[in-house]
C-alpha atoms as a PDB file:
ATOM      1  CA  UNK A   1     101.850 153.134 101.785  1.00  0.00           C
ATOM      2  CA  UNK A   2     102.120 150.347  99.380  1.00  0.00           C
ATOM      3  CA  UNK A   3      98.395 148.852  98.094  1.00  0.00           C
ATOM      4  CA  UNK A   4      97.710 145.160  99.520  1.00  0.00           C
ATOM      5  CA  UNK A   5      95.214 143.214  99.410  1.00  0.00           C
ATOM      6  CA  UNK A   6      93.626 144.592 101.888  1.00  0.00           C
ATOM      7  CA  UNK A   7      93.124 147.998 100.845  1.00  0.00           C
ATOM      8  CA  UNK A   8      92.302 146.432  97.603  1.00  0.00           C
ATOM      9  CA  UNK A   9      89.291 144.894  98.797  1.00  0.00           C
ATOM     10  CA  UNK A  10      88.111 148.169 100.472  1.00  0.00           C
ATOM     11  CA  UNK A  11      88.795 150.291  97.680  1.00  0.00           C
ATOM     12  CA  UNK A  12      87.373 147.625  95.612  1.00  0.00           C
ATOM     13  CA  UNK A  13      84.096 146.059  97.901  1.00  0.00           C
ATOM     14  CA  UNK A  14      83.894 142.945  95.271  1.00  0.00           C
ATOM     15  CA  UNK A  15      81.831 140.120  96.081  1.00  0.00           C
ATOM     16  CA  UNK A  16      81.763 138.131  99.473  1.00  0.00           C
ATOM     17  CA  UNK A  17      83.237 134.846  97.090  1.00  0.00           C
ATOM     18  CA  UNK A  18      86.459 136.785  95.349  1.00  0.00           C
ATOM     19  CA  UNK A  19      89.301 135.554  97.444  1.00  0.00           C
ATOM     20  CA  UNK A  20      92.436 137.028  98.142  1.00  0.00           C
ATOM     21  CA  UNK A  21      94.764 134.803  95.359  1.00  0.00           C
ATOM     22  CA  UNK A  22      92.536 136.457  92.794  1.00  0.00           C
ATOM     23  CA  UNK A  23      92.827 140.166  94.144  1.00  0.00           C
ATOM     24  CA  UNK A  24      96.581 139.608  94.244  1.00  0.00           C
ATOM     25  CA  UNK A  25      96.316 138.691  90.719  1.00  0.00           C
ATOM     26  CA  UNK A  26      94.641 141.476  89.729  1.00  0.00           C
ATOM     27  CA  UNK A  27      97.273 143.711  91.811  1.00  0.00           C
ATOM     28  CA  UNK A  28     100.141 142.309  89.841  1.00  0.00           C
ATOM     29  CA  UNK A  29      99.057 142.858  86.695  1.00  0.00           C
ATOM     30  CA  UNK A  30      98.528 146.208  87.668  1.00  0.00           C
ATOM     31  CA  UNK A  31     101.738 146.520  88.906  1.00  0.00           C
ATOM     32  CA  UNK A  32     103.124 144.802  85.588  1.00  0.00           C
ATOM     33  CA  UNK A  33     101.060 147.104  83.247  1.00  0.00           C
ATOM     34  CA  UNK A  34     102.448 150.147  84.991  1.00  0.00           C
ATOM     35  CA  UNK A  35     106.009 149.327  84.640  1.00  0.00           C
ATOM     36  CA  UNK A  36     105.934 148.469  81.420  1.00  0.00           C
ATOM     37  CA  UNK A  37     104.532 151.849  81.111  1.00  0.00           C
ATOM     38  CA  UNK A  38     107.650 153.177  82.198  1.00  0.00           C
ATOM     39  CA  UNK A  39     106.318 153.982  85.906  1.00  0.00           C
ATOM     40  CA  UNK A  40     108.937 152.746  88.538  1.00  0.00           C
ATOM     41  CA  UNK A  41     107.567 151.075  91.948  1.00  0.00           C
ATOM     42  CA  UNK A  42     106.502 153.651  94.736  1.00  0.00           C
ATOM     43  CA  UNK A  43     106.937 153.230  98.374  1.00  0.00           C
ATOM     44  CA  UNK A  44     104.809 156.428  99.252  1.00  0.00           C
ATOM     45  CA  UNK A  45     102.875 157.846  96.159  1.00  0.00           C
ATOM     46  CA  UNK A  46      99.274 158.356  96.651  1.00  0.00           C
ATOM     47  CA  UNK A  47      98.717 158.911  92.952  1.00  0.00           C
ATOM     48  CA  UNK A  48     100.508 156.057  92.113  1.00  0.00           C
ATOM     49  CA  UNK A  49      98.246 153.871  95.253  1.00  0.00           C
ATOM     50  CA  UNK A  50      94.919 155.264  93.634  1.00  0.00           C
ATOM     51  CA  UNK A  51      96.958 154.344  89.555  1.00  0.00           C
ATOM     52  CA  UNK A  52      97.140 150.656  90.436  1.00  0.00           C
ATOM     53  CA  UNK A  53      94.172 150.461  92.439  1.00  0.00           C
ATOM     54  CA  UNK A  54      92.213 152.126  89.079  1.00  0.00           C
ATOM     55  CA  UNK A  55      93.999 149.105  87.131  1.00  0.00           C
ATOM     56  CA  UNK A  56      93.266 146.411  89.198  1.00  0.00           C
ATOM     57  CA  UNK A  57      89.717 147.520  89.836  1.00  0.00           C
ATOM     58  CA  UNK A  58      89.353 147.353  85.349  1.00  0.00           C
ATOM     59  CA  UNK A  59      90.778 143.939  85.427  1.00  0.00           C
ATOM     60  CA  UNK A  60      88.336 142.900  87.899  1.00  0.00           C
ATOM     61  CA  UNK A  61      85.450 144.308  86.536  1.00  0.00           C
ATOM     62  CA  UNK A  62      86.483 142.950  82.867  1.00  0.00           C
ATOM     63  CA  UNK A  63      87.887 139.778  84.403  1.00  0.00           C
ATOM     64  CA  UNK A  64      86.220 137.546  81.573  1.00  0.00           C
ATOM     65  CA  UNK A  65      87.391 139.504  78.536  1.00  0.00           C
ATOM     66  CA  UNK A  66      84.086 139.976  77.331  1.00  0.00           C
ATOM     67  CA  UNK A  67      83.753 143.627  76.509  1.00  0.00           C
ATOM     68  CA  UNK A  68      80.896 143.871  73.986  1.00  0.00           C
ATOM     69  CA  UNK A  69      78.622 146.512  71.854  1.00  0.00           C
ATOM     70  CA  UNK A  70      79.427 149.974  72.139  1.00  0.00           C
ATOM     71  CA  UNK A  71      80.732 149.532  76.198  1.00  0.00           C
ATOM     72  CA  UNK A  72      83.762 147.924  74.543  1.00  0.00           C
ATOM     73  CA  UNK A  73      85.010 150.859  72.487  1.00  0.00           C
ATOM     74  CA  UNK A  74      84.193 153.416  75.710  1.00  0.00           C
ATOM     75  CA  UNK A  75      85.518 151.035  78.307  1.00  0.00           C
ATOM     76  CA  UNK A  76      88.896 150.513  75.901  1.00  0.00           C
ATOM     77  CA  UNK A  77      88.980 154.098  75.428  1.00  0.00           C
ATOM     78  CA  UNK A  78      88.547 155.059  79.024  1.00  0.00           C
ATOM     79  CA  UNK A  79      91.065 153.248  80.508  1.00  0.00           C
ATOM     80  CA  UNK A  80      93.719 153.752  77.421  1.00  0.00           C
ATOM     81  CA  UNK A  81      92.973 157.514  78.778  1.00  0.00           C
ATOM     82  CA  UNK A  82      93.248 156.685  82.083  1.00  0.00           C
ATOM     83  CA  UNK A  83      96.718 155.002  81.758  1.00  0.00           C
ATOM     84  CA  UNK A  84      97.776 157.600  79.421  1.00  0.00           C
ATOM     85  CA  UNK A  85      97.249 160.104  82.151  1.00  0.00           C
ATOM     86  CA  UNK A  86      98.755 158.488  85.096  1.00  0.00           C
ATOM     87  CA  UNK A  87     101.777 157.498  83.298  1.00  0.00           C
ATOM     88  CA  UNK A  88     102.780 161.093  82.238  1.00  0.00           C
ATOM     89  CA  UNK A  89     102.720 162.187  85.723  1.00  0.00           C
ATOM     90  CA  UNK A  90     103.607 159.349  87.652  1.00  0.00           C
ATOM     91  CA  UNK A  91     106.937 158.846  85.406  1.00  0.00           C
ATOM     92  CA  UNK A  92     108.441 162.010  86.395  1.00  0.00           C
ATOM     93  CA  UNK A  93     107.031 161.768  90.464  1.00  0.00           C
ATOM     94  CA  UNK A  94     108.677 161.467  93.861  1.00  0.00           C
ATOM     95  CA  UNK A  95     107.988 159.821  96.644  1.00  0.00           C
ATOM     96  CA  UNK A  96     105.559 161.480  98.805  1.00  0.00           C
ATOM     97  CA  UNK A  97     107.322 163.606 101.753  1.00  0.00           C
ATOM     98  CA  UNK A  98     106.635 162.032 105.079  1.00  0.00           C
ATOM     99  CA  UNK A  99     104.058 163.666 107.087  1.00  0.00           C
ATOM    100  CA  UNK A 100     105.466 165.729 109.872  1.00  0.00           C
ATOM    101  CA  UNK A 101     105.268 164.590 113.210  1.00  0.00           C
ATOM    102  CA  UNK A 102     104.160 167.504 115.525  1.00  0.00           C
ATOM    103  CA  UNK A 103     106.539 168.092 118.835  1.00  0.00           C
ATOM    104  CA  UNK A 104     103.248 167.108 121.006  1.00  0.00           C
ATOM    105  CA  UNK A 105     103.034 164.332 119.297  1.00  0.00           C
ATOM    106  CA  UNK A 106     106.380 163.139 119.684  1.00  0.00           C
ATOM    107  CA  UNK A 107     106.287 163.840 123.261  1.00  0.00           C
ATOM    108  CA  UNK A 108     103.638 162.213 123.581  1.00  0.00           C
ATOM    109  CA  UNK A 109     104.984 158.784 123.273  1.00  0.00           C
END
């Protein structure tokens, strides 16, 4: 389950006038920051959904670079922890196994 924009904007709820050009934007940068973190692409990695989500989410909410009085040090600090977390786990992760199809379910359709 790979973010897009969509589940982006629902994880995200930003304003009615953000448009989806700028939420891709955000996305990618996430996506950059992470690999040159050293965290490799998943296909199916809820941590690693929720890590870029958390990224993009910072970038949008500090979209104008203008982090001031003591909010800048936390907010820096936050997310340098944040990162710092995700990475260590997500460098060593799998993919998530597939969820298992019950027989009724498969006979089902």
């Amino acid at each position: 389950m790979a973010v897009t924009v969509d589940s982006f904007r629902a994880y995200l709820n930003p304003s009615p006038e953000t448009t989806d050009e700028q939420l891709e934007g955000w996305l990618a940068s996430a996506r950059s920051e992470a690999r040159t973190a050293g965290v490799r692409e998943f296909s199916n990695n809820a941590q690693y959904d929720l890590f870029i989500k958390s990224l993009a989410a910072w970038y949008y909410d500090n979209r104008g670079l203008q982090v001031s009085g003591t909010y800048q040090a936390t907010a820096l600090e936050t997310k340098k922890k944040m990162t710092d977390s995700f990475v260590l786990q997500l460098r060593y992760a799998t993919e998530d196994p597939a969820p298992e199809i019950s027989t009724e379910e498969s006979e089902d359709e």
